[in-house]
Protein backbone atom coordinates (compact mmCIF):
# COMPACT_ATOMS: atom_id res chain seq x y z
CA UNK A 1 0.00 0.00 0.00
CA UNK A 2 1.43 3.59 -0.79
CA UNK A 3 0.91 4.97 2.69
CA UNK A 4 -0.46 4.36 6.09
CA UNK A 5 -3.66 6.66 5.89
CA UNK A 6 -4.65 5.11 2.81
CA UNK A 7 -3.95 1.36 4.82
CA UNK A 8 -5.68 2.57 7.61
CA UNK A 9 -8.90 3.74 5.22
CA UNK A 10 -8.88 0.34 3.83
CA UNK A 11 -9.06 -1.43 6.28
CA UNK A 12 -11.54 0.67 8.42
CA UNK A 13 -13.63 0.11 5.02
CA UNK A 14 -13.03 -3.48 4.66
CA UNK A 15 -13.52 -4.27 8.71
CA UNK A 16 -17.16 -2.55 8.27
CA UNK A 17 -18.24 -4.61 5.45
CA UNK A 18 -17.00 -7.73 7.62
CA UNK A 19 -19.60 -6.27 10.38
CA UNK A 20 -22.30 -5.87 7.80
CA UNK A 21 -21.30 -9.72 6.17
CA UNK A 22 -21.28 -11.02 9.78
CA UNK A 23 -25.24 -8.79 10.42
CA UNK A 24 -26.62 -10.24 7.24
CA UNK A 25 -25.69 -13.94 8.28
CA UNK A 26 -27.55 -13.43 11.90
CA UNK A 27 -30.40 -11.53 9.94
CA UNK A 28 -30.40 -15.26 7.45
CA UNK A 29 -30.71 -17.34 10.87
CA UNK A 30 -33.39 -14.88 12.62
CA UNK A 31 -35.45 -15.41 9.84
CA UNK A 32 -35.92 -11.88 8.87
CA UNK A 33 -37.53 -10.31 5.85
CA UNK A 34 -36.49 -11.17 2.43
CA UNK A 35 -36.57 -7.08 1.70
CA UNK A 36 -34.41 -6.42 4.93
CA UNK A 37 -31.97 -9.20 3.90
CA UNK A 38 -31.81 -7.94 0.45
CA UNK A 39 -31.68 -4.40 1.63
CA UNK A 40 -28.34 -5.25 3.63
CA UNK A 41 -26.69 -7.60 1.12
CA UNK A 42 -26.69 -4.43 -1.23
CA UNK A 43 -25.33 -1.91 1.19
CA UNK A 44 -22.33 -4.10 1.89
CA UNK A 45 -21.84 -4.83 -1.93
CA UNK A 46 -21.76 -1.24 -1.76
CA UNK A 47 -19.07 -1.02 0.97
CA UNK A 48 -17.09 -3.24 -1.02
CA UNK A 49 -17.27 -2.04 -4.07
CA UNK A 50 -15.96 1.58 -2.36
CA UNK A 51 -13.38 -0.17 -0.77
CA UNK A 52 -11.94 -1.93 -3.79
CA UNK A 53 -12.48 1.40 -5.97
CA UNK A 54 -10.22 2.88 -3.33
CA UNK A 55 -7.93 -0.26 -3.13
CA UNK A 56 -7.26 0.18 -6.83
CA UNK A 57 -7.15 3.93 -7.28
CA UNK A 58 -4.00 3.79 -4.64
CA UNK A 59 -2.63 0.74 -5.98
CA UNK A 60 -3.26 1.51 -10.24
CA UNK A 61 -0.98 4.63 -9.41
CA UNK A 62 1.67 3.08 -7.41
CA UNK A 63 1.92 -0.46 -10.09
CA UNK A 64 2.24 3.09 -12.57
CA UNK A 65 3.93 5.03 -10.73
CA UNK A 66 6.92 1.88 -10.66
CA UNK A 67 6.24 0.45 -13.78
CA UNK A 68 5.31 -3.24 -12.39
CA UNK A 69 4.12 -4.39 -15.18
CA UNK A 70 2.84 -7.62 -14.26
CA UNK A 71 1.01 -6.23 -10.63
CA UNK A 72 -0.84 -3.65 -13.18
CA UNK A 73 -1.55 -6.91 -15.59
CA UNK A 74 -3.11 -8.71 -12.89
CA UNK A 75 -5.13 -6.43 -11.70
CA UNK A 76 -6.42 -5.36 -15.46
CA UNK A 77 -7.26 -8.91 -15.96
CA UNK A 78 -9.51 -9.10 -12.65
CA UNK A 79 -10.77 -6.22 -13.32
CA UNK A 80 -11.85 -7.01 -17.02
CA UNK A 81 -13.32 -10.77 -16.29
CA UNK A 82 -16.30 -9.51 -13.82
C-alpha cells in the first residue's frame, strides 16, 4: 500500500463490510424479511465495491507510478473478467 492513511482507510472500510457480512448472516438465521436481507446484502456490496475502488485507485498509481508491469496486468485482468 502507498501509505499508512490510505492502509488505515482500507481497512476501516473493509472491517465494516465484515460487520455488515457477519449482520446479514444473523439476519439469514433470525429469519428476517427477504426485503431487509436484500436491503443489507446491497449496502455491503456497496461497501465493497468503495473499498476496492479505493484499493485500486491507490494501488493503479503506485503499479504506474513503478512500472510493475505484471502487478498492473493482474489487476487489469480481474478487473476485465467480472
Amino acid at each position: 500500500m502507498e501509505n499508512d492513511k490510505h492502509k488505515k482507510q482500507i481497512i476501516s472500510r473493509t472491517n465494516r463490510v465484515s460487520g455488515q457480512v457477519k449482520a446479514i448472516s444473523k439476519m439469514i438465521d433470525d429469519d428476517r424479511s427477504c426485503n431487509e436481507i436484500a436491503i443489507q446484502f446491497q449496502a455491503a456490496k456497496t461497501a465493497l465495491d468503495r473499498a476496492y475502488a479505493e484499493f485500486l485507485k491507490t494501488n493503479l498509481e503506485t503499479c504506474l507510478l513503478n512500472k510493475d508491469k505484471k502487478t498492473l496486468d493482474l489487476i487489469i485482468k480481474n478487473l476485465t473478467s467480472r
